[in-house]
Protein backbone atom coordinates (compact mmCIF):
# COMPACT_ATOMS: atom_id res chain seq x y z
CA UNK A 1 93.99 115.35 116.01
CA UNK A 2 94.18 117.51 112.63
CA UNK A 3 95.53 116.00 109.96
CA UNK A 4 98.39 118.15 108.81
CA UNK A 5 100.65 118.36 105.09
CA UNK A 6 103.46 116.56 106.24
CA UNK A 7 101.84 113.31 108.44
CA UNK A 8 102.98 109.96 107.61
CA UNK A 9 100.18 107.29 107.11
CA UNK A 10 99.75 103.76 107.32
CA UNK A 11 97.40 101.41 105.02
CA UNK A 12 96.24 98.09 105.59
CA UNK A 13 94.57 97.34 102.19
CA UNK A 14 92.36 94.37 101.36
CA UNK A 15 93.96 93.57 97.81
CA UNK A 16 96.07 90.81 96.52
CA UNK A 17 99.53 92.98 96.72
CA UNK A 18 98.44 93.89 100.30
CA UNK A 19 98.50 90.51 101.38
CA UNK A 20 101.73 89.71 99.06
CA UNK A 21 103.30 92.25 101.11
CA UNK A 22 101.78 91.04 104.51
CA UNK A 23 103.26 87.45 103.34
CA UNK A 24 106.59 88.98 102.59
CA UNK A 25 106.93 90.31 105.89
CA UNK A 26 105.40 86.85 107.68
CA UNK A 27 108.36 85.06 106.09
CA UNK A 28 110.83 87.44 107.39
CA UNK A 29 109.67 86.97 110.89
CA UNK A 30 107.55 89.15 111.02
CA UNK A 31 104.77 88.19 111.87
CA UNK A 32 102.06 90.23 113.24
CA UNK A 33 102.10 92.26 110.38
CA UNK A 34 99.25 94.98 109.78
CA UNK A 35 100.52 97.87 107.72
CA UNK A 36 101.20 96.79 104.24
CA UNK A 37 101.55 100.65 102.61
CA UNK A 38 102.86 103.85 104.15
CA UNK A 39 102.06 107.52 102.64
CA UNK A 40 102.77 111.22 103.47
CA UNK A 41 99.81 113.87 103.51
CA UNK A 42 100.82 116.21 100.93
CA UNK A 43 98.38 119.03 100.80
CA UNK A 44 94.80 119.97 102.27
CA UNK A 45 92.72 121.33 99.48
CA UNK A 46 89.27 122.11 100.37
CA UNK A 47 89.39 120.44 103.43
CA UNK A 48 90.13 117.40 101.23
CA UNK A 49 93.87 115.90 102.07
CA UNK A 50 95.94 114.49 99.30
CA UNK A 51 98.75 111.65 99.84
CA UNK A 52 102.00 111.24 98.21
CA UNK A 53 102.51 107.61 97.24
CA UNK A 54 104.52 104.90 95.78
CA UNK A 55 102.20 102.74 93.23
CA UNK A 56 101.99 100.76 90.33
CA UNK A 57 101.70 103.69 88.64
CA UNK A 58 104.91 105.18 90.09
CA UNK A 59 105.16 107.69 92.57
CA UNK A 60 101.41 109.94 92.49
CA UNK A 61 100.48 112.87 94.22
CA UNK A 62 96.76 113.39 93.19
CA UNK A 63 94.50 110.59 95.86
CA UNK A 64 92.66 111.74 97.97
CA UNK A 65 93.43 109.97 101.90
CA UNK A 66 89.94 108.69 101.58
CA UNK A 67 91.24 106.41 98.33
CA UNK A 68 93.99 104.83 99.86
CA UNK A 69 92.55 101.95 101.35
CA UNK A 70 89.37 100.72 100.30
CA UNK A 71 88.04 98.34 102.37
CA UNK A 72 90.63 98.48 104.56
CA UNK A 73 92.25 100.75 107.39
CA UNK A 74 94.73 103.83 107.37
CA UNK A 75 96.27 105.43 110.26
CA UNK A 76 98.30 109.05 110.17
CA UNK A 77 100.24 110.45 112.38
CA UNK A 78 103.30 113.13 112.80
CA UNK A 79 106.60 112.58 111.77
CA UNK A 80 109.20 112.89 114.27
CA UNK A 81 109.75 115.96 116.14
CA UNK A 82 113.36 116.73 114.04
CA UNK A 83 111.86 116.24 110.89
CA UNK A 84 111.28 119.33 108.85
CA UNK A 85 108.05 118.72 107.37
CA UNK A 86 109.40 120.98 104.28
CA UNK A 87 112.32 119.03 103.78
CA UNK A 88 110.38 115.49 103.99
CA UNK A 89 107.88 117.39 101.52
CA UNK A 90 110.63 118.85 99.44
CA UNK A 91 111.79 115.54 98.98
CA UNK A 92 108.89 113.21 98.22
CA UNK A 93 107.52 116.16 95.86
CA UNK A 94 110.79 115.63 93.72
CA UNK A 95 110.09 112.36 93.20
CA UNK A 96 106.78 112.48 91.77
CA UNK A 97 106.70 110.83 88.14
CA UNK A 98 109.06 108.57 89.27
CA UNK A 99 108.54 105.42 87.51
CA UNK A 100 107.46 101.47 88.87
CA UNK A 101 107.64 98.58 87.15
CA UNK A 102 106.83 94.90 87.39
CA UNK A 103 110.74 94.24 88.03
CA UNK A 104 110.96 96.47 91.24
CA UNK A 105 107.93 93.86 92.14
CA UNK A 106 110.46 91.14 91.43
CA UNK A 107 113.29 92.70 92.90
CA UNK A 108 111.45 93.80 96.02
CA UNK A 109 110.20 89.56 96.48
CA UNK A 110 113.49 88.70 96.13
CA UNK A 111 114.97 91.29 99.18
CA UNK A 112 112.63 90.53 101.00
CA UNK A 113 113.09 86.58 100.92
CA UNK A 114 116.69 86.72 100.70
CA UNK A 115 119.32 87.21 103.87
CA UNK A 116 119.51 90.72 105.16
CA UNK A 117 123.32 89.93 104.13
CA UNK A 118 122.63 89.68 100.47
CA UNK A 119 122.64 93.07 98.54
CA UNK A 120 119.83 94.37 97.93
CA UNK A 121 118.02 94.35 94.33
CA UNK A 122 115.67 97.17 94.56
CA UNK A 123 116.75 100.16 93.06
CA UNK A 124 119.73 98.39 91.40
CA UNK A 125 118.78 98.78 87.44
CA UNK A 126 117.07 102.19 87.66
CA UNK A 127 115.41 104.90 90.23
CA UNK A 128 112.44 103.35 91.72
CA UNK A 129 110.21 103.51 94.76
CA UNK A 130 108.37 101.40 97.29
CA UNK A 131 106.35 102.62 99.22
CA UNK A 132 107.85 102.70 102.88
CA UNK A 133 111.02 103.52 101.18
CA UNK A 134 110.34 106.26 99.48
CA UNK A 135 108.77 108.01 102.83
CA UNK A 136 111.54 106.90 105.49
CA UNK A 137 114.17 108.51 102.86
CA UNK A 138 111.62 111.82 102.72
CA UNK A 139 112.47 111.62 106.80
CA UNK A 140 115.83 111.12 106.22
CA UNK A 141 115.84 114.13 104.51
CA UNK A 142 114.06 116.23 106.49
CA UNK A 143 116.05 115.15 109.33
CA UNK A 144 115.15 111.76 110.96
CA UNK A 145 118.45 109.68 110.84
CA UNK A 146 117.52 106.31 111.35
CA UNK A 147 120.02 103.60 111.14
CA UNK A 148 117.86 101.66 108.16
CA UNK A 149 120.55 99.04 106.54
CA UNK A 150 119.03 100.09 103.32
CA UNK A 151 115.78 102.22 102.78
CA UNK A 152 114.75 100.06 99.73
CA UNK A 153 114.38 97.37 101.99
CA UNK A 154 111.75 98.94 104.60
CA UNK A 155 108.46 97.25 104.84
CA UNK A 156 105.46 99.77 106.05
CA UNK A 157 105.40 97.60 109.39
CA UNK A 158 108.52 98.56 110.07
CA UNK A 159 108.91 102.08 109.19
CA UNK A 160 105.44 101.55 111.30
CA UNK A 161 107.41 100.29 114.44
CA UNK A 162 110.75 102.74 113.79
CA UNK A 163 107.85 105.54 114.18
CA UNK A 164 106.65 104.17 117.90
């Protein structure tokens, strides 16, 4: 299969916030857990494909797919049929720049030990992204209405599952 502008990928990295986040989702009951990072092609230049992302930097546009997991594993595949692949681009574009910071790391640890009950921190103080959230809103907005209690909250393993 091509890859196509507009695929969602899954990572499963080899470095320490990999695992963190392969933990996290363990002690949610999760466990089983192999996608710790979730992407959306963004462009094919040269052949080359580029991935939207949420990182420690903030939300990037300019890796290459081959970056994203070294050492590790990534998977792509389409989006769901009713997403428009403009719209979920539209949408992921327009929030490139968007900052991170080490409290979104706290906040995210925090929602993701916590009761699904408890409001979540993420996105609480300012405009931030994680990774999986970031993407499953881009679906949202290009169509895909999936009943997510809150997007913020969305490991890669399950926006992973949502997607089989």
């Amino acid at each position: 299969m091509t890859i196509q502008a507009g695929d969602i990928g899954f990572a499963h990295t080899k470095g320490l916030m990999g695992r963190l986040i392969r933990l996290g989702e363990a002690l949610k009951g999760k466990l089983g857990s192999e996608w710790n990072h979730q992407f959306v092609v963004d462009r094919i230049v040269d052949g080359v494909p580029y991935i939207i992302q949420a990182t420690f930097e903030g939300v990037t546009d300019t890796a290459p797919l081959s970056m994203v997991a070294p050492g590790g594993r990534y998977i792509t595949m389409p989006p769901p049929p009713e997403v428009d692949r403009g719209k979920l681009l539209e949408f992921c574009r327009s929030e490139v720049g968007t900052k991170y910071s080490l409290l979104s790391d706290v906040a995210i640890g925090i929602d993701i030990l916590s009761w699904n009950w408890v409001p979540a921190l993420m996105n609480s103080y300012r405009r931030t992204w994680q990774c999986a959230g970031l993407i499953n809103e881009g679906m949202r907005f290009g169509g895909w209405l999936h009943q997510w209690v809150n997007c913020n909250t969305v490991t890669p393993q399950m926006g992973f599952l949502a997607l089989q």
